[in-house]
C-alpha atoms as a PDB file:
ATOM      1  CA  UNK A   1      27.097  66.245  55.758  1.00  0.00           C
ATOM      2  CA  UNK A   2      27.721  67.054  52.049  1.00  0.00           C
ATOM      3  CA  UNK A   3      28.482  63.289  51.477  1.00  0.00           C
ATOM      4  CA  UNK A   4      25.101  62.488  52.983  1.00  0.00           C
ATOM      5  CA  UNK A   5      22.821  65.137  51.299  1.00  0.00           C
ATOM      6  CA  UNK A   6      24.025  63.784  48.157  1.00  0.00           C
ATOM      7  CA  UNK A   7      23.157  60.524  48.872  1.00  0.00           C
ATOM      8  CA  UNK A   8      19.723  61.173  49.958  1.00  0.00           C
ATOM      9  CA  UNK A   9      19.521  63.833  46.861  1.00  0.00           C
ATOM     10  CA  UNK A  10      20.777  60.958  44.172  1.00  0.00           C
ATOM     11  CA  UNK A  11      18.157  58.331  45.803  1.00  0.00           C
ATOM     12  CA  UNK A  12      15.390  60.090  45.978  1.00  0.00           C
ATOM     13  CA  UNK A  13      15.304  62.654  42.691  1.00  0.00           C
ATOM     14  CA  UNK A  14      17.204  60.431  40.095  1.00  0.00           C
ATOM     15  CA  UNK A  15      16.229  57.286  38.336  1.00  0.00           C
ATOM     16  CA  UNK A  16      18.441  55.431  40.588  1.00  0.00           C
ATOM     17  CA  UNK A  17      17.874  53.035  43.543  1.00  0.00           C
ATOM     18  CA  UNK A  18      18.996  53.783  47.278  1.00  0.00           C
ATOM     19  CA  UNK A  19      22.403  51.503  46.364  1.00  0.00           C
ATOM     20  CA  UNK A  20      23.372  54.402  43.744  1.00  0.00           C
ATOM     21  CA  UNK A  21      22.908  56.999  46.217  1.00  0.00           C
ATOM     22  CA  UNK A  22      25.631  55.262  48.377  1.00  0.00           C
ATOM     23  CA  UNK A  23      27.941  55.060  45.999  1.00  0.00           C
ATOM     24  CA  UNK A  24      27.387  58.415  44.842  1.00  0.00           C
ATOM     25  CA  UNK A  25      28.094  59.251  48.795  1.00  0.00           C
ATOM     26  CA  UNK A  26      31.562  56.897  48.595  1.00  0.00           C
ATOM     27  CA  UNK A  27      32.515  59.300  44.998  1.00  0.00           C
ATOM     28  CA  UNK A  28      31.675  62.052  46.950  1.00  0.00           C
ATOM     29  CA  UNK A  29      33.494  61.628  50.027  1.00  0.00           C
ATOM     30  CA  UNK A  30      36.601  60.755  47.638  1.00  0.00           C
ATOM     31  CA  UNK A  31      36.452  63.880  45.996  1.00  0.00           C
ATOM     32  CA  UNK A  32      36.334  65.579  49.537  1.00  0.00           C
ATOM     33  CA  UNK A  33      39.759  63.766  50.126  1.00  0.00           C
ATOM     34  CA  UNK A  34      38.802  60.900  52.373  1.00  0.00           C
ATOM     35  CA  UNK A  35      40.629  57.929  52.191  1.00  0.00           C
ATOM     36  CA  UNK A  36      38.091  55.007  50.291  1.00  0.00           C
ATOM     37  CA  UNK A  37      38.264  51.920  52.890  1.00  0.00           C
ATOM     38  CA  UNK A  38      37.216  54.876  55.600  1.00  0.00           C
ATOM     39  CA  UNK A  39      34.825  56.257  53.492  1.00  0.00           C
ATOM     40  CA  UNK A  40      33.162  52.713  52.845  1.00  0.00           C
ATOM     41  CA  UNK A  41      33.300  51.626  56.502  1.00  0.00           C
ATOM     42  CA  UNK A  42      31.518  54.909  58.310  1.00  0.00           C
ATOM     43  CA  UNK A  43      28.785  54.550  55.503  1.00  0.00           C
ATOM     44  CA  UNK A  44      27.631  51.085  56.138  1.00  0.00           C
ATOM     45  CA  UNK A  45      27.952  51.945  59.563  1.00  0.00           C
ATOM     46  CA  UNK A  46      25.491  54.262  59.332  1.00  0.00           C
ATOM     47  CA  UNK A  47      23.599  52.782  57.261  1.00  0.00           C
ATOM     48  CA  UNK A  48      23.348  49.817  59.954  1.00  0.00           C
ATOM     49  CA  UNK A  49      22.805  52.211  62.616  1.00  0.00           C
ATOM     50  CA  UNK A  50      20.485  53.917  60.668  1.00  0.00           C
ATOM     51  CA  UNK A  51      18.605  50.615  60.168  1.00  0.00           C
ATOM     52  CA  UNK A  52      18.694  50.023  63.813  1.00  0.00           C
ATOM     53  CA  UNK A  53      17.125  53.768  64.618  1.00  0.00           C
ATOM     54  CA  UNK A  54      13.913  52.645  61.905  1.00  0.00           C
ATOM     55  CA  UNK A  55      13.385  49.657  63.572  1.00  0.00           C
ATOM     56  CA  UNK A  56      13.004  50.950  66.722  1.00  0.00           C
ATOM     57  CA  UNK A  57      10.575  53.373  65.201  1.00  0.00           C
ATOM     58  CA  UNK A  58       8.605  50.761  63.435  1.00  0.00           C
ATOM     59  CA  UNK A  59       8.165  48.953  66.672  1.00  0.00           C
ATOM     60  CA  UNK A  60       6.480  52.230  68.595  1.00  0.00           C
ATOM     61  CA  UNK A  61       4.249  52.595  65.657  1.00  0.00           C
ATOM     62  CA  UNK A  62       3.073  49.561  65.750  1.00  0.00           C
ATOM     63  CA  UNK A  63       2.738  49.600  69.280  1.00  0.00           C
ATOM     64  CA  UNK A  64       0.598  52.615  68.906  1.00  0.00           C
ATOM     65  CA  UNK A  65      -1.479  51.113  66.554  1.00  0.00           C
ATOM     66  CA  UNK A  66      -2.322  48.712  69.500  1.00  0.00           C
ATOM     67  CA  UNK A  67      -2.937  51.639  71.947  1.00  0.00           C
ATOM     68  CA  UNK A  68      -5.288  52.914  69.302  1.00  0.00           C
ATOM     69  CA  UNK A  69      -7.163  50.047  68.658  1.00  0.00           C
ATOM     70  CA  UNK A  70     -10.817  50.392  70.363  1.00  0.00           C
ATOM     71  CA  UNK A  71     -10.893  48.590  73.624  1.00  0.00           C
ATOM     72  CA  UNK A  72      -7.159  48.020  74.187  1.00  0.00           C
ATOM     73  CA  UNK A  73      -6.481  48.823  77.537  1.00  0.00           C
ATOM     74  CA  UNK A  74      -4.030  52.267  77.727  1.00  0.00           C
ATOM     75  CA  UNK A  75      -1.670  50.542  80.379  1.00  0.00           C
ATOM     76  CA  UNK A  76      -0.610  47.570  77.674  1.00  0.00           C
ATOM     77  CA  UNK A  77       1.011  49.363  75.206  1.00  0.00           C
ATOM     78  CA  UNK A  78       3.524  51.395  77.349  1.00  0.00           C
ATOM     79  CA  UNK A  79       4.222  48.113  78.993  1.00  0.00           C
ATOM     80  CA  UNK A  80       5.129  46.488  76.158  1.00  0.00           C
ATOM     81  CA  UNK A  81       7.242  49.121  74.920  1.00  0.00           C
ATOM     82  CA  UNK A  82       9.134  49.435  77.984  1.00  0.00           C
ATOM     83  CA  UNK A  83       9.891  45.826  77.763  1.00  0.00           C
ATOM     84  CA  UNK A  84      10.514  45.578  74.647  1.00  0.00           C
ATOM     85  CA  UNK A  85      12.822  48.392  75.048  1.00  0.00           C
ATOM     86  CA  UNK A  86      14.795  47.044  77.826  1.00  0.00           C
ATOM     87  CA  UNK A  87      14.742  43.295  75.776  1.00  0.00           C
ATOM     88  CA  UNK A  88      16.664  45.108  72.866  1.00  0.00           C
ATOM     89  CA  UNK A  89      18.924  46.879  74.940  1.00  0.00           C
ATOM     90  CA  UNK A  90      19.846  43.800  77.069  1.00  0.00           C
ATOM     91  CA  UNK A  91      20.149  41.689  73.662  1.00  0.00           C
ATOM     92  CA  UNK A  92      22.893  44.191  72.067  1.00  0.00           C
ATOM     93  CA  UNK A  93      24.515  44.568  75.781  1.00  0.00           C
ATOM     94  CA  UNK A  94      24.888  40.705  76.089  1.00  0.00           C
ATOM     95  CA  UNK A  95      25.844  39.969  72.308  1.00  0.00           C
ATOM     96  CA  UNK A  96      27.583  43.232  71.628  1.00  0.00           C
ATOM     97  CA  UNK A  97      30.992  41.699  70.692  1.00  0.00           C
ATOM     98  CA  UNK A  98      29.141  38.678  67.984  1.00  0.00           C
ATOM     99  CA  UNK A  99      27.140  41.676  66.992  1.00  0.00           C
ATOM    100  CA  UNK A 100      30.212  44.162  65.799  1.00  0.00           C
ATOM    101  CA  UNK A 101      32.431  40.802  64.813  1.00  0.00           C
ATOM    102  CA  UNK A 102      29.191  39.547  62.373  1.00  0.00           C
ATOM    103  CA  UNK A 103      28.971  43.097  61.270  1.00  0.00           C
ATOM    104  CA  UNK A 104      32.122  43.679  60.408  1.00  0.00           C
ATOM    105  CA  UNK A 105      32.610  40.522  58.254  1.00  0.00           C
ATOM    106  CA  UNK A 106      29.763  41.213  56.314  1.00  0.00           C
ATOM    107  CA  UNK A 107      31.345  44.477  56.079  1.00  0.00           C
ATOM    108  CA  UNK A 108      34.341  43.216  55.100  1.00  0.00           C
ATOM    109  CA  UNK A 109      33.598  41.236  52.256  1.00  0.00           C
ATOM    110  CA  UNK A 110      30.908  44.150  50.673  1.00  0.00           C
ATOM    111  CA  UNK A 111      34.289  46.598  51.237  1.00  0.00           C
ATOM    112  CA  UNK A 112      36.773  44.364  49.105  1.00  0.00           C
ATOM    113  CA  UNK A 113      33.852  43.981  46.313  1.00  0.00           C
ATOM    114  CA  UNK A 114      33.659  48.226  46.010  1.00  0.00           C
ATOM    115  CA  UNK A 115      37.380  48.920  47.270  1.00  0.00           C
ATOM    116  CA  UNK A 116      39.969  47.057  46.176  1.00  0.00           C
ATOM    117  CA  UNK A 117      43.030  47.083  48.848  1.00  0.00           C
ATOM    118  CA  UNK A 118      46.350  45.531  49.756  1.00  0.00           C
ATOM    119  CA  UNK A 119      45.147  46.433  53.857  1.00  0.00           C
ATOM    120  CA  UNK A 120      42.064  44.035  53.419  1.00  0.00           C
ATOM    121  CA  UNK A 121      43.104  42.582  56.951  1.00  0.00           C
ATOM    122  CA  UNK A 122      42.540  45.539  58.686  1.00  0.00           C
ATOM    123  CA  UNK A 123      38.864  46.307  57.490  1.00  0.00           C
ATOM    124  CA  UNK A 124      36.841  44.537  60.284  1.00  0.00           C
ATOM    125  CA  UNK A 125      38.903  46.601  63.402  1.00  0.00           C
ATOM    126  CA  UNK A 126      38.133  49.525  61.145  1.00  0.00           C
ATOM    127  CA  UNK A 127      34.339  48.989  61.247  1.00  0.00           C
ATOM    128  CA  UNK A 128      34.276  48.046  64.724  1.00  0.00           C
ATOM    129  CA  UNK A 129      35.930  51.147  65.759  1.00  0.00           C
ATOM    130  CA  UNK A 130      32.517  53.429  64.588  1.00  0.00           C
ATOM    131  CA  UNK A 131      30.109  51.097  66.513  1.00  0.00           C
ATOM    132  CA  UNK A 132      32.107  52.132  69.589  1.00  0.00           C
ATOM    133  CA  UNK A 133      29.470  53.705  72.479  1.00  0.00           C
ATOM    134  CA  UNK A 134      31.087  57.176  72.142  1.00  0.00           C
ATOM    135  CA  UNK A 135      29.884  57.121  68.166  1.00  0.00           C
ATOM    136  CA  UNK A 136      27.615  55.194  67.805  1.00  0.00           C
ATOM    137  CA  UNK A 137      24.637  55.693  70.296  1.00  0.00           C
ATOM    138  CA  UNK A 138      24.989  59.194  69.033  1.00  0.00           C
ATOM    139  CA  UNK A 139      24.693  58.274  65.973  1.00  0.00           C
ATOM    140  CA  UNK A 140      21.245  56.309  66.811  1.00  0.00           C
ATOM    141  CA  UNK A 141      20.005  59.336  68.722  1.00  0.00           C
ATOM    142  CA  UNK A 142      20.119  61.721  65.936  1.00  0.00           C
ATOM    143  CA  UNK A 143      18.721  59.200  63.448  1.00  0.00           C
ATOM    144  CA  UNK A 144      16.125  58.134  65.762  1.00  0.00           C
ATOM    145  CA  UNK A 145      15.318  62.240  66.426  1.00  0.00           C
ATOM    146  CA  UNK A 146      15.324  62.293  62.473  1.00  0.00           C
ATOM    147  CA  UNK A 147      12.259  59.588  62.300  1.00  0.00           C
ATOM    148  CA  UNK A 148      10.604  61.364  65.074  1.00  0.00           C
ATOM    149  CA  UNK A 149      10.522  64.249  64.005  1.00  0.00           C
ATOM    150  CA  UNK A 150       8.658  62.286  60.379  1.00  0.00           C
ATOM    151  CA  UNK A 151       6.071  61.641  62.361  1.00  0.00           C
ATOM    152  CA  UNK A 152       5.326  65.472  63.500  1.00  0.00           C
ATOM    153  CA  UNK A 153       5.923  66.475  59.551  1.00  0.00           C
ATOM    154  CA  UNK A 154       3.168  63.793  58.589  1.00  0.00           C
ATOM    155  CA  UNK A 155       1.129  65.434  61.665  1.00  0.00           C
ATOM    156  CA  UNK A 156       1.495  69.242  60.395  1.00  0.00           C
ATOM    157  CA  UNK A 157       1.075  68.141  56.339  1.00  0.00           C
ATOM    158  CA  UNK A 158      -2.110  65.839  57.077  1.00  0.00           C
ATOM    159  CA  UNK A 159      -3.422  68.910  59.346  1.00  0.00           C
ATOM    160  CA  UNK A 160      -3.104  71.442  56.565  1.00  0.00           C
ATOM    161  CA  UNK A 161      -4.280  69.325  54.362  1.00  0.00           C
ATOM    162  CA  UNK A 162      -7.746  68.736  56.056  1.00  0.00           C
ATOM    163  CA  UNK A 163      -7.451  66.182  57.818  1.00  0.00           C
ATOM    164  CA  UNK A 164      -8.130  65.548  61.048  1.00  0.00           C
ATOM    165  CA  UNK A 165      -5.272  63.074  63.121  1.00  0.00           C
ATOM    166  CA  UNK A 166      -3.843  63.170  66.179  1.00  0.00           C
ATOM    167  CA  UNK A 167      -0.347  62.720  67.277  1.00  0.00           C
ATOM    168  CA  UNK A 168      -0.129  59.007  67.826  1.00  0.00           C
ATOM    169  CA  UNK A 169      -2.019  58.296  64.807  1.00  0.00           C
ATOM    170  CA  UNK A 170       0.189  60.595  62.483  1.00  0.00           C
ATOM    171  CA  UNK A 171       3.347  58.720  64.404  1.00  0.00           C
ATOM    172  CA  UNK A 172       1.573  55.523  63.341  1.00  0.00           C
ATOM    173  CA  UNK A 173       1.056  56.323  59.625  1.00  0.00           C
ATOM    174  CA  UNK A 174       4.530  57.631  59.279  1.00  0.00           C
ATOM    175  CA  UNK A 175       6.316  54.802  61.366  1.00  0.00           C
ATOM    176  CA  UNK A 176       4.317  51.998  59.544  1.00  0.00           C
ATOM    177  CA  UNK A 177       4.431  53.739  56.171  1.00  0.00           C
ATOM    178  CA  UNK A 178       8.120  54.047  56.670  1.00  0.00           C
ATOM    179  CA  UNK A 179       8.666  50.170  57.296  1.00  0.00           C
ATOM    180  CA  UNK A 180       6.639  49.158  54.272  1.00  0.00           C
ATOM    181  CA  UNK A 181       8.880  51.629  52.142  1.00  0.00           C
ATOM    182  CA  UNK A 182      11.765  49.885  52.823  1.00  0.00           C
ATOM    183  CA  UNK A 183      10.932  47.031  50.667  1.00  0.00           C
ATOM    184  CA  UNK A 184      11.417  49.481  48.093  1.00  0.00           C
ATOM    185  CA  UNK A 185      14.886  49.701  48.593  1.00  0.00           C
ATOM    186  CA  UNK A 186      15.903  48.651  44.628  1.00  0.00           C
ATOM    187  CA  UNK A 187      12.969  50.381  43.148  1.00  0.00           C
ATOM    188  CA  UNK A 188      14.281  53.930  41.923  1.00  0.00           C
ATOM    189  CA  UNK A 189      12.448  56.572  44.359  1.00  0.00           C
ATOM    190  CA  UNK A 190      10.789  53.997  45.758  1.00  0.00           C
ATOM    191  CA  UNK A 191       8.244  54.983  42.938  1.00  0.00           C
ATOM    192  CA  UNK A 192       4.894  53.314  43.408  1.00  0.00           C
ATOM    193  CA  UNK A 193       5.707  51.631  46.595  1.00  0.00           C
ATOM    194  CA  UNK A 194       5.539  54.396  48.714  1.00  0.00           C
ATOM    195  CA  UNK A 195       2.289  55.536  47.371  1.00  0.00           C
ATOM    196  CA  UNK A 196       0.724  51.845  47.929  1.00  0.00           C
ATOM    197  CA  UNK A 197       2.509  52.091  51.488  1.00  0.00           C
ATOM    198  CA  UNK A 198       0.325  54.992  52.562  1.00  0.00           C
ATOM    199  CA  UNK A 199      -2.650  53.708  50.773  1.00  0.00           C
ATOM    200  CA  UNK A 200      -2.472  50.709  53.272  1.00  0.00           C
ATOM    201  CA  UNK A 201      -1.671  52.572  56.441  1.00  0.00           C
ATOM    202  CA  UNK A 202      -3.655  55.346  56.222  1.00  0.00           C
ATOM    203  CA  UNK A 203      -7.139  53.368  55.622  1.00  0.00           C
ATOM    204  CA  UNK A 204      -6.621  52.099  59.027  1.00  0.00           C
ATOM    205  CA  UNK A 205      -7.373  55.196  60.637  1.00  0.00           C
ATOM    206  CA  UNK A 206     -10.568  55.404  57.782  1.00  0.00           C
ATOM    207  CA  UNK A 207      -8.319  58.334  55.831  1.00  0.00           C
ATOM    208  CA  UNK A 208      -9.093  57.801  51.676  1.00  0.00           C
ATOM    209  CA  UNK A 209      -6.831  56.515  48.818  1.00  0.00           C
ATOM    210  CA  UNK A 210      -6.955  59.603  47.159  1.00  0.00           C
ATOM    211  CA  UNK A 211      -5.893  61.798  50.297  1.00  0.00           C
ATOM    212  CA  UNK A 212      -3.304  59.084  51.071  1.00  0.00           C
ATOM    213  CA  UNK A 213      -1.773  59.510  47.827  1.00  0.00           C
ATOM    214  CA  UNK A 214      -2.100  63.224  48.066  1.00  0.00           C
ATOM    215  CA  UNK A 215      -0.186  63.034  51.379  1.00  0.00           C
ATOM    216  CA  UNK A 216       2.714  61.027  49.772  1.00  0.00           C
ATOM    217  CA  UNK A 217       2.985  63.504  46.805  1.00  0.00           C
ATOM    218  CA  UNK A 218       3.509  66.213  49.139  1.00  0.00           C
ATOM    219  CA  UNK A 219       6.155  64.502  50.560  1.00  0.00           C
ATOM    220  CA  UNK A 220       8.058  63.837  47.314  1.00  0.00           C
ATOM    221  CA  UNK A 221       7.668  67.708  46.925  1.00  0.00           C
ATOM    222  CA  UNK A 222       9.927  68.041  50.131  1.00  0.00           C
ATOM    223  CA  UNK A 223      12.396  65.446  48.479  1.00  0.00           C
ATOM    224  CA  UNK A 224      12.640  67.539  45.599  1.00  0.00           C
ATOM    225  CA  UNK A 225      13.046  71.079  47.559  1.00  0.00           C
ATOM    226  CA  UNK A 226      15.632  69.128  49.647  1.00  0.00           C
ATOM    227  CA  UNK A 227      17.241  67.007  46.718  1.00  0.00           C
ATOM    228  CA  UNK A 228      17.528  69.596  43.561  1.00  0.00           C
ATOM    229  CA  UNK A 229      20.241  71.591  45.897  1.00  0.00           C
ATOM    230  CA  UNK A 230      22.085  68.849  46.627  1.00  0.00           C
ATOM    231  CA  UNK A 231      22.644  67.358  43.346  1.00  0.00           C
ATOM    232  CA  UNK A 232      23.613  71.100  42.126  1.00  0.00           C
ATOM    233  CA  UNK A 233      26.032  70.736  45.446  1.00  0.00           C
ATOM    234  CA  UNK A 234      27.355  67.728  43.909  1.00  0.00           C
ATOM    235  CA  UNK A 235      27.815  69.070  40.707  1.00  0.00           C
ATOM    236  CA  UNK A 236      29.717  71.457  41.305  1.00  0.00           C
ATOM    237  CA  UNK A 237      32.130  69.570  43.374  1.00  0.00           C
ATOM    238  CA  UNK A 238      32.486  66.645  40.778  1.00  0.00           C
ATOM    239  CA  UNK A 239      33.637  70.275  38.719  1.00  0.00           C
ATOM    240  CA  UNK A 240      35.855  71.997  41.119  1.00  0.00           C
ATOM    241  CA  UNK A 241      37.468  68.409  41.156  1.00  0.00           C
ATOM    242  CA  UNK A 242      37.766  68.047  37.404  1.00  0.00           C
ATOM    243  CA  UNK A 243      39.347  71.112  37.100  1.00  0.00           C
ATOM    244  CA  UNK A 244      41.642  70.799  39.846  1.00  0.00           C
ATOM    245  CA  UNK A 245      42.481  67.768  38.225  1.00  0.00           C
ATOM    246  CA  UNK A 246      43.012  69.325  34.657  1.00  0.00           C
ATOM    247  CA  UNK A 247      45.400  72.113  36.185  1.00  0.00           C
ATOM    248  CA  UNK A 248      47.486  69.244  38.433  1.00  0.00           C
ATOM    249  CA  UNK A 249      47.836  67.463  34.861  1.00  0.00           C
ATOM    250  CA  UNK A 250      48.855  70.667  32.900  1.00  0.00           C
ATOM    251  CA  UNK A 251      51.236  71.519  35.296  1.00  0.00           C
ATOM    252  CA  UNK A 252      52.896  68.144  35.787  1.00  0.00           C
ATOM    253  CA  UNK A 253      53.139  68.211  31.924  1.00  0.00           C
ATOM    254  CA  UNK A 254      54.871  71.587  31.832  1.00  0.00           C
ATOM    255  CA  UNK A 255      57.000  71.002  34.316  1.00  0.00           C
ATOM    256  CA  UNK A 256      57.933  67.489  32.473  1.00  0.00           C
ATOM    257  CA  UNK A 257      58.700  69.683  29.080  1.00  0.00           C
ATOM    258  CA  UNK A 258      60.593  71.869  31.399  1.00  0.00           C
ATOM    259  CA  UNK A 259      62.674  69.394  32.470  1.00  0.00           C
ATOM    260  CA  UNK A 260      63.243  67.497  29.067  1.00  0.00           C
ATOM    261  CA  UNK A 261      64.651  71.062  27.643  1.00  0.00           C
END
C-alpha cells in the first residue's frame, strides 16, 4: 500500500511522468525488503489489471453517453452492456492461457531491461502466477470500485460547485475524461491534457470551459492533499534506509578493524 501511494504521489505531484512513479514504486518496494523480479512482476500486473478495470469503465461511460443521448431508447443501452459484458468475459475465458502466456513475455522482456537476473527463465511462471482467479479478479474488483467511486467524487465536486448533473452524466464525464487522460501517460501530471480532456467531455452535457477547467483544478487539489503525504512517506523511508545502511557499514568496518588487531 506504501509502494502504491508513492507511486501515485511521484506521478501526480512531481515533474515526472506515470513511468517514474513506477519505478519509484519498484525503489520503494526494495527498500521495504522485497525481492526485485517480485517486485517488478506484481506491478505490471497491476498495472495490466488496472488497465483492464479502466477499460471496462470507459466502455459504461460511453454507453451512458448513448442512454443519454435524446431519443435513444432506455432498453438499448443496458442491452448492450450486458452483451458486451458477457463478450469480454467469454473472450478472456476462451483465450485465458494466450492471454497470461502474451502477457508474460512482454513482461518478461520489460523485467530483464529494469532487473537484471541470472533466474531470467523463471520470470513468465512468475507473472502468470498473479493473474491467477484467486488474485486477480480481486484485484479488478477493487480497481474497478476505485473508478466507480470517480464518478460519485466528480458527482459531489460538480454539485458543490453549482452545477447541476446527474449520476449517469457525472459517471460519463469522469469515465470519458478518464480515457482521454490516458494519452497523457508521458506528459508529467498529465499537465494540460487533463484540463483539455474535461474541456471536451464536459461541453457535451452543455457545462462551460471555464467550469470544466475549474472542475479539473479541484481535482489536482485532491492529488496534492493525497500526494504531499506520500512523498514525505517516502522520504522518510529512503532515510530510515540510508541510515540503516550507514550503521550496517560502520559496524562491518569496526568489526573488520577488530579483527585485523
Amino acid at each position: 500500500m506504501a509502494a502504491r501511494l508513492v507511486r501515485d504521489s511521484v506521478a501526480e505531484v512531481l515533474p515526472f511522468s506515470q513511468i517514474g512513479g513506477f519505478f519509484s514504486g519498484l525503489r520503494l518496494l526494495n527498500i521495504l525488503g522485497l525481492d526485485r523480479l517480485i517486485s517488478a512482476l506484481s506491478m505490471l500486473a497491476d498495472l495490466t489489471i488496472e488497465f483492464a478495470a479502466k477499460l471496462a469503465y470507459t466502455l459504461v461511460g460511453v454507453l451512458t453517453l448513448a442512454y443519454l443521448i435524446p431519443g435513444a431508447h432506455p432498453v438499448q443501452p443496458v442491452f448492450f452492456v450486458l452483451v458486451s459484458i458477457l463478450a469480454v468475459l467469454a473472450a478472456i475465458t476462451a483465450f485465458r492461457e494466450q492471454l497470461r502466456d502474451r502477457l508474460g513475455n512482454i513482461a518478461a522482456r520489460l523485467v530483464r531491461k529494469w532487473v537484471p537476473s541470472r533466474h531470467a527463465g523463471d520470470l513468465q511462471p512468475g507473472f502468470s502466477r498473479f493473474f491467477a482467479w484467486s488474485r486477480a479478479l480481486p484485484n479488478f474488483a477493487i480497481h474497478a470500485s476505485g473508478w466507480l467511486f470517480g464518478a460519485f467524487e466528480a458527482w459531489v465536486t460538480l454539485r458543490l460547485m453549482g452545477v447541476a448533473v446527474t449520476g449517469t452524466e457525472a459517471l460519463s464525464i469522469d469515465s470519458l475524461a478518464t480515457a482521454l487522460r490516458t494519452f497523457g501517460f508521458l506528459v508529467p501530471a498529465a499537465m494540460g491534457v487533463q484540463e483539455a480532456g474535461y474541456v471536451l467531455v464536459c461541453a457535451l452535457f452543455g457545462i462551460g470551459p471555464a467550469e470544466a477547467v475549474a472542475f479539473s483544478l479541484a481535482r489536482r487539489a485532491r492529488d496534492l492533499t493525497l500526494g504531499l503525504p506520500g512523498l514525505m512517506a517516502w522520504q522518510f523511508l529512503e532515510t530510515r534506509a540510508y541510515r540503516r545502511g550507514k550503521r550496517t557499514a560502520e559496524t562491518s568496518r569496526m568489526l573488520q578493524r577488530d579483527l585485523g588487531r
